[in-house]
PDB file of N, CA and C in Angstrom:
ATOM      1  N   UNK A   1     230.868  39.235  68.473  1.00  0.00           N
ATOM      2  CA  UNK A   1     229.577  39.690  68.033  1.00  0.00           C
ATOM      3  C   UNK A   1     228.850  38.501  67.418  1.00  0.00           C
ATOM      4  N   UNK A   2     227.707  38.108  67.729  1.00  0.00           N
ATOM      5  CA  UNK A   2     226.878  37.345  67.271  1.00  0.00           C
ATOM      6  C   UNK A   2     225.546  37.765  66.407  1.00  0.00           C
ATOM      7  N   UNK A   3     225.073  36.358  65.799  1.00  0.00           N
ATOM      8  CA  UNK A   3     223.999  36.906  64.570  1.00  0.00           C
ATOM      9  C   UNK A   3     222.801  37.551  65.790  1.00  0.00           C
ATOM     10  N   UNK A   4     222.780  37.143  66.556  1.00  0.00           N
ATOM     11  CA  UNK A   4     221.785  38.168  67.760  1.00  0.00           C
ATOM     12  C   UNK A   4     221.924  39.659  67.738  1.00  0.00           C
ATOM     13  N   UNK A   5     223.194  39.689  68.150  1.00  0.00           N
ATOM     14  CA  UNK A   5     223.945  41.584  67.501  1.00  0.00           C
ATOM     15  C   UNK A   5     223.653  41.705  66.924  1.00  0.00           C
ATOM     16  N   UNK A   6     224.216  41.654  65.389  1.00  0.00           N
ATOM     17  CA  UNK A   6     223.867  42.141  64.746  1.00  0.00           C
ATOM     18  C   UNK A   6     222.343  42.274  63.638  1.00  0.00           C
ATOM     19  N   UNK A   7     221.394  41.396  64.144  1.00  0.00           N
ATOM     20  CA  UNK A   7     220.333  41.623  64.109  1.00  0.00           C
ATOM     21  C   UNK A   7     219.654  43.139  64.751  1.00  0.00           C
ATOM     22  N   UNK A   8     220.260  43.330  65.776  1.00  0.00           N
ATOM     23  CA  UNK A   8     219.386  44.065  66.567  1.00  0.00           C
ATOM     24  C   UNK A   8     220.167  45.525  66.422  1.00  0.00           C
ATOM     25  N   UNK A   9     221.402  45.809  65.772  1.00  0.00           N
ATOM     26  CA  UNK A   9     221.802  46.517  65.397  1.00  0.00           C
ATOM     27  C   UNK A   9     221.564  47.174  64.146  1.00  0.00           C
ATOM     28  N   UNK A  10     221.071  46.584  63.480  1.00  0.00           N
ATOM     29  CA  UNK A  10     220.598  46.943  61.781  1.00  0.00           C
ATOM     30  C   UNK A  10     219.424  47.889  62.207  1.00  0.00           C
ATOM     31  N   UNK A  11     218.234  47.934  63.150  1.00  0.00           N
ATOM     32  CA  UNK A  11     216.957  48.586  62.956  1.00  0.00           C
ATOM     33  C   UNK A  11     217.701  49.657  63.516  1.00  0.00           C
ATOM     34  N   UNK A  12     218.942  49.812  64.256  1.00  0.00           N
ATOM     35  CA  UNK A  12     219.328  50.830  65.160  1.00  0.00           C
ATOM     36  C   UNK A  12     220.084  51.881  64.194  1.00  0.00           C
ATOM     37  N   UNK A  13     220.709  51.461  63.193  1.00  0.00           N
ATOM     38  CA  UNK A  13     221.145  52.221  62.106  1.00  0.00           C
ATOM     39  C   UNK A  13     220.052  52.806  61.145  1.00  0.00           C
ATOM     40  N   UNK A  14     219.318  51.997  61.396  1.00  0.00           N
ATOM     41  CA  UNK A  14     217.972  52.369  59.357  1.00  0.00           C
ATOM     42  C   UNK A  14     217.073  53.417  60.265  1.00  0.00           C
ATOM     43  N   UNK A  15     216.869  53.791  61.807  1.00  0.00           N
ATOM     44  CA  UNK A  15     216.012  54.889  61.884  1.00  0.00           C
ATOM     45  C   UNK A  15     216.360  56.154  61.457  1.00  0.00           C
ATOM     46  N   UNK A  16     218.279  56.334  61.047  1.00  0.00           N
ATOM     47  CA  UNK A  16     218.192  57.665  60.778  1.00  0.00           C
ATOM     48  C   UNK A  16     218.728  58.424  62.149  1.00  0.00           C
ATOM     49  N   UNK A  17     218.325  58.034  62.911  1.00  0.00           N
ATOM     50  CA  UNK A  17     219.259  58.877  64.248  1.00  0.00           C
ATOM     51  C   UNK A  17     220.246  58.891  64.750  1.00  0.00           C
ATOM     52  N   UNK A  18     221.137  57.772  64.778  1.00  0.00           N
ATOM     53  CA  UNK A  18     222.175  56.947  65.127  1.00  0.00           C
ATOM     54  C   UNK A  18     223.191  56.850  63.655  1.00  0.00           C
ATOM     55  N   UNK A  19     222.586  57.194  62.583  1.00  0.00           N
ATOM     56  CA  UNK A  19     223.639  57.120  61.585  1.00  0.00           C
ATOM     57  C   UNK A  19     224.265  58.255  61.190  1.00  0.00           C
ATOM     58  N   UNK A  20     225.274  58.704  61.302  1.00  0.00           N
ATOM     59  CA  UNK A  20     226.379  59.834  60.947  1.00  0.00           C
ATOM     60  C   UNK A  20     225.978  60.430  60.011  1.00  0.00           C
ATOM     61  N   UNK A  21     225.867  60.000  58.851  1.00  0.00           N
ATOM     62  CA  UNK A  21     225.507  60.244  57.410  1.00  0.00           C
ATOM     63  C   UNK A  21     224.623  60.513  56.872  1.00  0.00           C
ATOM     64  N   UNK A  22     223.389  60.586  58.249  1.00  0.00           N
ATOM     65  CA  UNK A  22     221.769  60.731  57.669  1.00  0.00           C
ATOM     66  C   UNK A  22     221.907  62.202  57.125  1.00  0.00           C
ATOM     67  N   UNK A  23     221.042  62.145  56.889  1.00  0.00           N
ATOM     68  CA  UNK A  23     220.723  63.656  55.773  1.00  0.00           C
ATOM     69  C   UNK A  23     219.892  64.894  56.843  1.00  0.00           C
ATOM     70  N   UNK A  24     218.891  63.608  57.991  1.00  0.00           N
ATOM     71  CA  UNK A  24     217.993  64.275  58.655  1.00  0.00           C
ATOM     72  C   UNK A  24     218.548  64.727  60.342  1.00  0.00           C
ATOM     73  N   UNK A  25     220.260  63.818  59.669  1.00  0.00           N
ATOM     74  CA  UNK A  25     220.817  64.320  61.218  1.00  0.00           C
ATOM     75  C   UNK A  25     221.184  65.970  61.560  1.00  0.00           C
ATOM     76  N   UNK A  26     221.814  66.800  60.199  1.00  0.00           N
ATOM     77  CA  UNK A  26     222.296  67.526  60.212  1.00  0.00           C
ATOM     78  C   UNK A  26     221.783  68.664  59.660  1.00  0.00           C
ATOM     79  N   UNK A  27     220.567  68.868  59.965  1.00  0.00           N
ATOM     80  CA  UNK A  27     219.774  70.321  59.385  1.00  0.00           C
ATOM     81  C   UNK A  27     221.081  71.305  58.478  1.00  0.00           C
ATOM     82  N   UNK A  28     220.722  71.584  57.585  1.00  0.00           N
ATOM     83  CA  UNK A  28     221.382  72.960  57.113  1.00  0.00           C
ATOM     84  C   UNK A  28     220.873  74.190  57.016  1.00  0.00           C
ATOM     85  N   UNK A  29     221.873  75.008  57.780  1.00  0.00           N
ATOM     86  CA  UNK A  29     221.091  76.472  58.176  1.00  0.00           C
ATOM     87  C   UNK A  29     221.433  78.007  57.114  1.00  0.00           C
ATOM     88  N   UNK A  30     220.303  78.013  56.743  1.00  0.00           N
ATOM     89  CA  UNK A  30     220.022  79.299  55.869  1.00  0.00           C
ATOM     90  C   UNK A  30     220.294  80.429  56.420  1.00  0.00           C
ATOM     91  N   UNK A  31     221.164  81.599  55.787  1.00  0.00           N
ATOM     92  CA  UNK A  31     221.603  82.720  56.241  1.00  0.00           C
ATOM     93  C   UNK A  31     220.362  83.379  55.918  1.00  0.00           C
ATOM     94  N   UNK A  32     220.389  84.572  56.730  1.00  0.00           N
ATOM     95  CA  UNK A  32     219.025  85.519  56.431  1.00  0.00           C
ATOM     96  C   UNK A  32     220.131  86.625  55.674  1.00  0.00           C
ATOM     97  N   UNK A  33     219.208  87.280  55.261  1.00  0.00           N
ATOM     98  CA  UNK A  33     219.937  88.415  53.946  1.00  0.00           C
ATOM     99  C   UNK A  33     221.132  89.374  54.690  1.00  0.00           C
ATOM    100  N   UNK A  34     220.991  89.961  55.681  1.00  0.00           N
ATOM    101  CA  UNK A  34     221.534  90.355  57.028  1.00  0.00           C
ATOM    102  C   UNK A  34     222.370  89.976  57.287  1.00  0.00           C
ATOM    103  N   UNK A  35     222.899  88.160  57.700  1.00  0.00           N
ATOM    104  CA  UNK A  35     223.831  87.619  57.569  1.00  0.00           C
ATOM    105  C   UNK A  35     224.348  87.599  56.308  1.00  0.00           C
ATOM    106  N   UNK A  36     223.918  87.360  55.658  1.00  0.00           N
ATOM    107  CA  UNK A  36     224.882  87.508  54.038  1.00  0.00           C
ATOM    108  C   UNK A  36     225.695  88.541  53.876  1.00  0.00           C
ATOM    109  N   UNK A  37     224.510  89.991  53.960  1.00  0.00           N
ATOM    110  CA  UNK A  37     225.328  91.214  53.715  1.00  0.00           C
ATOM    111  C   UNK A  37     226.396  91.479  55.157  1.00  0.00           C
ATOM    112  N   UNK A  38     226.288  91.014  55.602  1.00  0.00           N
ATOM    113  CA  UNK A  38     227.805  90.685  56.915  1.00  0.00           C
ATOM    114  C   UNK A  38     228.562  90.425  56.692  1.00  0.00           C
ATOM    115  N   UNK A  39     228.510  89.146  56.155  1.00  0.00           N
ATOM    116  CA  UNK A  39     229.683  88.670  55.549  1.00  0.00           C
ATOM    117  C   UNK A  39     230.112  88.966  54.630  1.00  0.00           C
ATOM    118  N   UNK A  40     229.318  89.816  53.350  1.00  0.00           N
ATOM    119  CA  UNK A  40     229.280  90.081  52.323  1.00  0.00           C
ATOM    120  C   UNK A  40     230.393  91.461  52.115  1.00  0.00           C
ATOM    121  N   UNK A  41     230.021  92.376  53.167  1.00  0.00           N
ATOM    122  CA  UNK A  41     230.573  93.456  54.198  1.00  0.00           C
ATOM    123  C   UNK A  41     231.957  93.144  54.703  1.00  0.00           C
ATOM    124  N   UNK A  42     231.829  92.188  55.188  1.00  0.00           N
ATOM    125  CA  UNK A  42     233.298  92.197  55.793  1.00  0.00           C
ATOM    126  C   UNK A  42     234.398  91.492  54.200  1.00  0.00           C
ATOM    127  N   UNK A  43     234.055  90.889  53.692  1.00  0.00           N
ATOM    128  CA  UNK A  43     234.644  90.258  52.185  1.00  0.00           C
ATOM    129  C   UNK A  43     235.174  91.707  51.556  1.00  0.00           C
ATOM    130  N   UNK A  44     233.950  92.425  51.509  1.00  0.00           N
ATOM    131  CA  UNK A  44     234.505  93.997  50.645  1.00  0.00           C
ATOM    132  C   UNK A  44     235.286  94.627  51.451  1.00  0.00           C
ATOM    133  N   UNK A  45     235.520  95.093  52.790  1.00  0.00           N
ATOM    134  CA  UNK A  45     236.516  95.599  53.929  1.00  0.00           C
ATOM    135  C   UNK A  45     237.913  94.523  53.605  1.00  0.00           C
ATOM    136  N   UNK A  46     237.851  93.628  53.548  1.00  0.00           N
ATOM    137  CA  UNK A  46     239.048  92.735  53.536  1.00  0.00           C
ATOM    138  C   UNK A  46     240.114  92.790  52.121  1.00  0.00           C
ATOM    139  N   UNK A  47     238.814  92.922  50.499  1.00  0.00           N
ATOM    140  CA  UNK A  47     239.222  93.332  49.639  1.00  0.00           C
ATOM    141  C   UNK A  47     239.868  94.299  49.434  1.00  0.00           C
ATOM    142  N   UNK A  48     239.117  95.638  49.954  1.00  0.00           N
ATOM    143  CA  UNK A  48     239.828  96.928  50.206  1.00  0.00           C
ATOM    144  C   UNK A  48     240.993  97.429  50.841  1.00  0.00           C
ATOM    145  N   UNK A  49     241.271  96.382  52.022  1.00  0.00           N
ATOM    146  CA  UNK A  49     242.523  96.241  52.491  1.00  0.00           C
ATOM    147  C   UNK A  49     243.740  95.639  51.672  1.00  0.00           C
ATOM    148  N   UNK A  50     243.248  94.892  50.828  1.00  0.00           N
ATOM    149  CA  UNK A  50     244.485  93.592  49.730  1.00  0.00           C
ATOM    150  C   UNK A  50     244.396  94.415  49.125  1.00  0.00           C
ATOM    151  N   UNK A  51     243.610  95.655  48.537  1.00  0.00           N
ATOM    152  CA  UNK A  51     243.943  96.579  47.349  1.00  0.00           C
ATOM    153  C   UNK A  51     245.114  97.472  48.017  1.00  0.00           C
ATOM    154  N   UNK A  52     244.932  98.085  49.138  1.00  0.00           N
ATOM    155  CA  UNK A  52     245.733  98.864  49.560  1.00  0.00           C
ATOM    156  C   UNK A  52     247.060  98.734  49.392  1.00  0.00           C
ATOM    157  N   UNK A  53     247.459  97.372  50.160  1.00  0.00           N
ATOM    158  CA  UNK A  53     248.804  96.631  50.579  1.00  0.00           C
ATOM    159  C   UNK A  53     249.395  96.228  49.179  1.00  0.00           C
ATOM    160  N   UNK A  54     248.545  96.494  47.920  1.00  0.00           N
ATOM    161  CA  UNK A  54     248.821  96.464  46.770  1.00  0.00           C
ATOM    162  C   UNK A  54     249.080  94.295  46.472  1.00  0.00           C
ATOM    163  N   UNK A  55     248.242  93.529  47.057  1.00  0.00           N
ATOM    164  CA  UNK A  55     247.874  92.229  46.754  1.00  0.00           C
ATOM    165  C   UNK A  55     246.625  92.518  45.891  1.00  0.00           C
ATOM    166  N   UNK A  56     246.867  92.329  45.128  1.00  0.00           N
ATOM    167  CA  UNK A  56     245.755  92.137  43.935  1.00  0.00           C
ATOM    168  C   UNK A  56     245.454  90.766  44.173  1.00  0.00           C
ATOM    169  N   UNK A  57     246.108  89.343  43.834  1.00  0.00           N
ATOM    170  CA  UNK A  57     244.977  88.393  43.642  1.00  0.00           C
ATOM    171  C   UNK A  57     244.348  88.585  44.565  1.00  0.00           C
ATOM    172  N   UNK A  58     244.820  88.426  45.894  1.00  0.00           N
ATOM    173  CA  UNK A  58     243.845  87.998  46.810  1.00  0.00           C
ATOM    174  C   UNK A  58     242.743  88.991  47.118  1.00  0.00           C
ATOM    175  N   UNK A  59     243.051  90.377  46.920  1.00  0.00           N
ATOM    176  CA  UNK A  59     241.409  91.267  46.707  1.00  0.00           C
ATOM    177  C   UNK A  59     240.833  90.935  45.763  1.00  0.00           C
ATOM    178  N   UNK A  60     241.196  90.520  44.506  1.00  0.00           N
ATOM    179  CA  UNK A  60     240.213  90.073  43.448  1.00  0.00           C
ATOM    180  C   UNK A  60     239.511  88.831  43.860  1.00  0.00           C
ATOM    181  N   UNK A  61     240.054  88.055  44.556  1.00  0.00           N
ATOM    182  CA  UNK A  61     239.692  86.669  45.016  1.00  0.00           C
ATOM    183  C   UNK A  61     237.964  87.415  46.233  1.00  0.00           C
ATOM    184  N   UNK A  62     238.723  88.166  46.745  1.00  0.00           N
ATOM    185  CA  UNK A  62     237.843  87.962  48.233  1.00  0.00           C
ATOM    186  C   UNK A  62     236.793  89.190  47.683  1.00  0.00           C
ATOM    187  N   UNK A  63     237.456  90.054  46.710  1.00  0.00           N
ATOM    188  CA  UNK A  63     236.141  90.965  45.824  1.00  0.00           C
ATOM    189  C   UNK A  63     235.090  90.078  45.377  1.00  0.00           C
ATOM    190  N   UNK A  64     235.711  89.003  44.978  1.00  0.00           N
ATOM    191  CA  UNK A  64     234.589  87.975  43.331  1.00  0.00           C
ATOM    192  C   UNK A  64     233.708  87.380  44.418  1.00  0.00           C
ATOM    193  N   UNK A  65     233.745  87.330  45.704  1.00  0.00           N
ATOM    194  CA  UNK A  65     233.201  86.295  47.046  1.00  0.00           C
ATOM    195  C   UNK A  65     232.397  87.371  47.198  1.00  0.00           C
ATOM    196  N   UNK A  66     232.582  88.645  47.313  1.00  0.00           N
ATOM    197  CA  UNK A  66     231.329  89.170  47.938  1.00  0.00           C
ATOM    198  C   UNK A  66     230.573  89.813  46.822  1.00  0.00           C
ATOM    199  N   UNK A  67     231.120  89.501  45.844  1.00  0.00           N
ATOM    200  CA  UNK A  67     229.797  89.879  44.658  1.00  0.00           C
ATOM    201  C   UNK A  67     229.095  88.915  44.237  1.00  0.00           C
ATOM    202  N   UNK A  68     229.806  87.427  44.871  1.00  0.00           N
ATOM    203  CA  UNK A  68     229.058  86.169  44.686  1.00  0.00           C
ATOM    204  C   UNK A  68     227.970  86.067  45.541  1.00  0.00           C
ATOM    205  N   UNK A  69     228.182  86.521  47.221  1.00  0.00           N
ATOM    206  CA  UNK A  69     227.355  86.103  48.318  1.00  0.00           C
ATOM    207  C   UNK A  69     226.306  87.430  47.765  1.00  0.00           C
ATOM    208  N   UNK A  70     226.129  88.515  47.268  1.00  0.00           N
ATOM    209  CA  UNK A  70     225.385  89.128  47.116  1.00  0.00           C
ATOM    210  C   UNK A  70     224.399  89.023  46.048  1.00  0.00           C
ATOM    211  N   UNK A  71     224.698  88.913  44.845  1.00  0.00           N
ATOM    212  CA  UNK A  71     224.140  88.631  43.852  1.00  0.00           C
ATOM    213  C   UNK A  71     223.715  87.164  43.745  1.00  0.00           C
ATOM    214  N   UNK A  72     224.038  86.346  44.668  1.00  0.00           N
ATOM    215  CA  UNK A  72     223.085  84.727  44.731  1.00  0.00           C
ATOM    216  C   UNK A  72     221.496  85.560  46.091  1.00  0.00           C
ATOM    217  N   UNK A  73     221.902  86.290  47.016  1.00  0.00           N
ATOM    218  CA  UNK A  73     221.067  86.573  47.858  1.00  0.00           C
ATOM    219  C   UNK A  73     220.187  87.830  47.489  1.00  0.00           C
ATOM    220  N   UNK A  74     220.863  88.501  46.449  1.00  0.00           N
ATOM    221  CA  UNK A  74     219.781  89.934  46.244  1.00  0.00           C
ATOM    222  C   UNK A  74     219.512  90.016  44.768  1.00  0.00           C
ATOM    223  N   UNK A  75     220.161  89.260  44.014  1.00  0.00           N
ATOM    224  CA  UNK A  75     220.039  89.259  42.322  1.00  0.00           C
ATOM    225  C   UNK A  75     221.140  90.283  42.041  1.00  0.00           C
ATOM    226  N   UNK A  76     221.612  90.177  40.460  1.00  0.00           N
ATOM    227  CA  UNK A  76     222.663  91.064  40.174  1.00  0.00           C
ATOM    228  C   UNK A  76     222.453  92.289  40.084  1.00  0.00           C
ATOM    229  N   UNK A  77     221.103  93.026  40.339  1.00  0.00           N
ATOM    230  CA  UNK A  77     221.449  94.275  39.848  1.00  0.00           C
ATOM    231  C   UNK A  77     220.966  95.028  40.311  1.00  0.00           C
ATOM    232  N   UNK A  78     220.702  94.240  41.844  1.00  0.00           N
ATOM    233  CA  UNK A  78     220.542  94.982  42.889  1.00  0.00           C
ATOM    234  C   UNK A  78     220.971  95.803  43.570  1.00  0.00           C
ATOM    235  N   UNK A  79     220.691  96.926  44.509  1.00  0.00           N
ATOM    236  CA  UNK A  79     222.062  97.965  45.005  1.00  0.00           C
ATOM    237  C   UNK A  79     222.272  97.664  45.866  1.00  0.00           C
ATOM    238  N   UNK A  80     222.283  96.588  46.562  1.00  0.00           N
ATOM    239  CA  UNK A  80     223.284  95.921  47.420  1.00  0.00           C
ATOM    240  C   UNK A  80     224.397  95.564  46.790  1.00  0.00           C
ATOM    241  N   UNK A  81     224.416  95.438  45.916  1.00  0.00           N
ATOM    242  CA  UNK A  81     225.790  94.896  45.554  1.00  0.00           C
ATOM    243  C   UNK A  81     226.462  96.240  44.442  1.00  0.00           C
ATOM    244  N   UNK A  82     225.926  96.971  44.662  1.00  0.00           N
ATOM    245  CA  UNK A  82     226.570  98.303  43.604  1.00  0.00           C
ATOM    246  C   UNK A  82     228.008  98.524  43.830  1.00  0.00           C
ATOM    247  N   UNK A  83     228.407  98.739  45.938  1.00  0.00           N
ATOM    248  CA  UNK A  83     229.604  98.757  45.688  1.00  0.00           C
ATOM    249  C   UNK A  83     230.853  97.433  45.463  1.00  0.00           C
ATOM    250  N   UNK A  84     230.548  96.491  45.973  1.00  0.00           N
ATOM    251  CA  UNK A  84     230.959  95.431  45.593  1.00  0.00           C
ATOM    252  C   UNK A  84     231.918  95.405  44.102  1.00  0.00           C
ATOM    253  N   UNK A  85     230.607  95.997  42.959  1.00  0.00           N
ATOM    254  CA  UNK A  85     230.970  95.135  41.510  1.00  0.00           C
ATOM    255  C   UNK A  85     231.863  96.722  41.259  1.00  0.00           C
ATOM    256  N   UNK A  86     231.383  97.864  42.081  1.00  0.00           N
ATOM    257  CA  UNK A  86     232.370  99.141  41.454  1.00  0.00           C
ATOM    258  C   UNK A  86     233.672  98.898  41.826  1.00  0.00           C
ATOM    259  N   UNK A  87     234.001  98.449  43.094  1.00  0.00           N
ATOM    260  CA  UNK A  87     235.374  98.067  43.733  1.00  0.00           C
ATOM    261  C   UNK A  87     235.672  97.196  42.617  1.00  0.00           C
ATOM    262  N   UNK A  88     235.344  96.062  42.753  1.00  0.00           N
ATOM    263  CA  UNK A  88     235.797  95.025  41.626  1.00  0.00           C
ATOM    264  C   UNK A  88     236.502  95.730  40.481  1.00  0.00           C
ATOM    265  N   UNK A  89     235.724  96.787  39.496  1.00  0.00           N
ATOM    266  CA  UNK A  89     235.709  96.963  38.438  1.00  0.00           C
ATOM    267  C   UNK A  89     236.558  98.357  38.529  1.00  0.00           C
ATOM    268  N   UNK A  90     236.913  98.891  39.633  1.00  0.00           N
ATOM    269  CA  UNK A  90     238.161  99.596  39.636  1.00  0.00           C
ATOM    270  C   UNK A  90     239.005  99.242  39.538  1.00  0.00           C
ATOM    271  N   UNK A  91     239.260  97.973  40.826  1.00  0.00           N
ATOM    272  CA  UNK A  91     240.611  96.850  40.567  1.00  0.00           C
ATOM    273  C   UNK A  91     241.164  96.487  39.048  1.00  0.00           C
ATOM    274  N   UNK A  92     239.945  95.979  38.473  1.00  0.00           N
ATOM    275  CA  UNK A  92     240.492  95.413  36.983  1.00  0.00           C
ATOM    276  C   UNK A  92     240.958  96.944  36.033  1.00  0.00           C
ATOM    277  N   UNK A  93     240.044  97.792  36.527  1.00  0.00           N
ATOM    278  CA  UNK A  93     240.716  98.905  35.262  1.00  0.00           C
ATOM    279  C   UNK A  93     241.845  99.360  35.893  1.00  0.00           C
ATOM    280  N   UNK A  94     242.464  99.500  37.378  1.00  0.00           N
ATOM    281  CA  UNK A  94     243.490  99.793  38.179  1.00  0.00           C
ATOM    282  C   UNK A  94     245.067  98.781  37.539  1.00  0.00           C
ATOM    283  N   UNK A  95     244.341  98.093  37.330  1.00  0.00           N
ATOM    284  CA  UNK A  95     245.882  96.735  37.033  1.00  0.00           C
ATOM    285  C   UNK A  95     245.415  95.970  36.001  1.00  0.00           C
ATOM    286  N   UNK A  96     245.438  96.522  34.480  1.00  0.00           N
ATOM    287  CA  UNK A  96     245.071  95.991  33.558  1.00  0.00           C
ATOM    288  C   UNK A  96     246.661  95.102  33.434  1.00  0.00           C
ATOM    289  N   UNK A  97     245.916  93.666  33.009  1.00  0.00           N
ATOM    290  CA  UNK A  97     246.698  92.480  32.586  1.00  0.00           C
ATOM    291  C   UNK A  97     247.305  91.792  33.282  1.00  0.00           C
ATOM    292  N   UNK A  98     247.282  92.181  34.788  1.00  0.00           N
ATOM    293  CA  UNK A  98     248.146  91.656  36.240  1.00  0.00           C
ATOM    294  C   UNK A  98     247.863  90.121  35.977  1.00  0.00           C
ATOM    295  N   UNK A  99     246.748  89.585  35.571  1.00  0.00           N
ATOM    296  CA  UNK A  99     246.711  88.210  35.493  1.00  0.00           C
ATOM    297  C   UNK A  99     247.390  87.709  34.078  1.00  0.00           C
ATOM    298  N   UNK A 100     247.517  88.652  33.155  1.00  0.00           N
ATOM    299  CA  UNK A 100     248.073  87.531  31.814  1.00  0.00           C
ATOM    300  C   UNK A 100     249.962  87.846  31.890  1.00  0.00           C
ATOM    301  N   UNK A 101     250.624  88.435  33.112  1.00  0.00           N
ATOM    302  CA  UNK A 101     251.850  88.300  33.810  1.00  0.00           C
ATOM    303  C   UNK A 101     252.487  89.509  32.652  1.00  0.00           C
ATOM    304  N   UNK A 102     252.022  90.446  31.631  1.00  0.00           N
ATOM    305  CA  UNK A 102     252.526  91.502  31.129  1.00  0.00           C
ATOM    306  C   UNK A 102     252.100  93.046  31.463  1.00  0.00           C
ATOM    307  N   UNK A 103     252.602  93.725  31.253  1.00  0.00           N
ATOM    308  CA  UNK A 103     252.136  95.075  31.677  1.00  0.00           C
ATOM    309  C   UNK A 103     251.303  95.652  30.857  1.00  0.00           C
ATOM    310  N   UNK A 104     251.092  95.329  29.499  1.00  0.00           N
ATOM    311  CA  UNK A 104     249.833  95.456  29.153  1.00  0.00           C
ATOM    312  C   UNK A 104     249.108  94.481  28.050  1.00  0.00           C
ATOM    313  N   UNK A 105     248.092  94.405  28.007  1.00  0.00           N
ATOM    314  CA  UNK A 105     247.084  93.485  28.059  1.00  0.00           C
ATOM    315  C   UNK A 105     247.603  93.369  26.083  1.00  0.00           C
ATOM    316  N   UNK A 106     247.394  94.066  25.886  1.00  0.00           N
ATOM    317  CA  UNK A 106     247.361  94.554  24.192  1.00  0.00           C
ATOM    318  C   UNK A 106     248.835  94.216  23.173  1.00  0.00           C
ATOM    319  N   UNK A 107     249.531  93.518  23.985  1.00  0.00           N
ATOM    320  CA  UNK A 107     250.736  93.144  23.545  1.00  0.00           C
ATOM    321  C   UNK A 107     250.345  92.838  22.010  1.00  0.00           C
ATOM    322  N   UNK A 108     251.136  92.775  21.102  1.00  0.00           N
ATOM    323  CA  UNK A 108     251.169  92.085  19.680  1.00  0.00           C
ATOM    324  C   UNK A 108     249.939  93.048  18.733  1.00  0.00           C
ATOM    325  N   UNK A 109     249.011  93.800  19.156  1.00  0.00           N
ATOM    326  CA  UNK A 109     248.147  94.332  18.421  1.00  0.00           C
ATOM    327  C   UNK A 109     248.327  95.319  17.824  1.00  0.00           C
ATOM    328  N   UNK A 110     248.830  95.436  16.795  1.00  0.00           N
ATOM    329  CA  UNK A 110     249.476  97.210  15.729  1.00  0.00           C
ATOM    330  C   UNK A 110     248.405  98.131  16.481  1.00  0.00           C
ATOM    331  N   UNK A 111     248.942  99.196  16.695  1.00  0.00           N
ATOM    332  CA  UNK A 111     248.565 100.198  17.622  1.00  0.00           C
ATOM    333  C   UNK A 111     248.248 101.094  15.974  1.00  0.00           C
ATOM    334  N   UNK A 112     246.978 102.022  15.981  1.00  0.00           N
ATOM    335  CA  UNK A 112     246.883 102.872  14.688  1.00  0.00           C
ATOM    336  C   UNK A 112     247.467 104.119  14.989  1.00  0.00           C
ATOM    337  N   UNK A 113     248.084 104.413  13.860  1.00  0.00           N
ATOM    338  CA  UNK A 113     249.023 105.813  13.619  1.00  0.00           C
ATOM    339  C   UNK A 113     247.677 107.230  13.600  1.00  0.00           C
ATOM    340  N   UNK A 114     248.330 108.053  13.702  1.00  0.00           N
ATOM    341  CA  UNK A 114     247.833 109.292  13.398  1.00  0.00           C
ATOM    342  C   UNK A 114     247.290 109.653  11.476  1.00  0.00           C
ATOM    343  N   UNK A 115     248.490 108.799  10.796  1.00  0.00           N
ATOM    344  CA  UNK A 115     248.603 109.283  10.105  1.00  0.00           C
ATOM    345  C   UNK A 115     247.599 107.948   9.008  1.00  0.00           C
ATOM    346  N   UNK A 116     247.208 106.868   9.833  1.00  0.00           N
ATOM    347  CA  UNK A 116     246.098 105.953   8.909  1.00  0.00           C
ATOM    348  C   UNK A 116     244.712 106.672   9.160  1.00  0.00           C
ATOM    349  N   UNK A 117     244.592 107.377  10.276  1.00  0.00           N
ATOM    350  CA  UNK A 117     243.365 108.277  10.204  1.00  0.00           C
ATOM    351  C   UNK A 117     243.153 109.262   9.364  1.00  0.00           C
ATOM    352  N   UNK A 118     244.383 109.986   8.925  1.00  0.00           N
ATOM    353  CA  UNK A 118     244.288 111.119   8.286  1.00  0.00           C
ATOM    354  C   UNK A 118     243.949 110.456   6.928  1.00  0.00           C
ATOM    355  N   UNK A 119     244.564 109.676   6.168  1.00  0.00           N
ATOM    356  CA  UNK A 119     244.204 109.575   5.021  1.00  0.00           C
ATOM    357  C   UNK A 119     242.961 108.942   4.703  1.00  0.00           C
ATOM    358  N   UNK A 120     241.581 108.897   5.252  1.00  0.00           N
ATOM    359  CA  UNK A 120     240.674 108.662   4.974  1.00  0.00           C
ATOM    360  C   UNK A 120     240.087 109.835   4.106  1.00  0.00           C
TER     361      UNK A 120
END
């Protein structure tokens, strides 16, 4: 390769067409709401299945994805995403503490008697 080459190679990189890395090579394509709730749709079907088979992380995982793709595309408190966050929020009241590895969440906290109520 000579300084001739690579002269004539430099304008061939700086237009932007020819370089891998351009920004203007690779359009990025926007889902329409439709596509979202598709995917959004199939995330909650997939969750509902990991609840079944009794896999909790991974429905909580693929639950938190479609309350993510919904609530970035419709806002949170929209009813597109109503069933989404109810599934979710069955799961967590369904298997309280599954993530802190005890059976229940409340370990170490004096539980109140019957009988500290009464003497008020």
């Amino acid at each position: 390769m000579t300084a001739t080459d690579v002269a004539t190679a430099a304008p061939k990189a700086q237009d932007g067409k020819s370089c891998p890395n351009s920004k203007e090579a690779s359009p990025v394509k926007v889902k329409t709401p439709a596509e979202v709730q598709e995917e959004a749709t199939t995330c909650l079907v997939t969750g509902k299945r990991h609840l079944l088979v009794s896999d909790v992380p991974a429905a909580v995982t693929i639950l938190a994805k479609a309350c993510e793709l919904l609530s970035a595309q419709f806002g949170e408190t929209a009813k597109e995403c109503a069933e989404s966050y109810f599934t979710t929020a069955r799961l967590c009241l369904s298997f309280p503490g599954w993530s802190l590895g005890s059976g229940n969440a409340l370990d170490g906290v004096p539980r109140r008697t019957s009988e500290a109520n009464n003497s008020k």
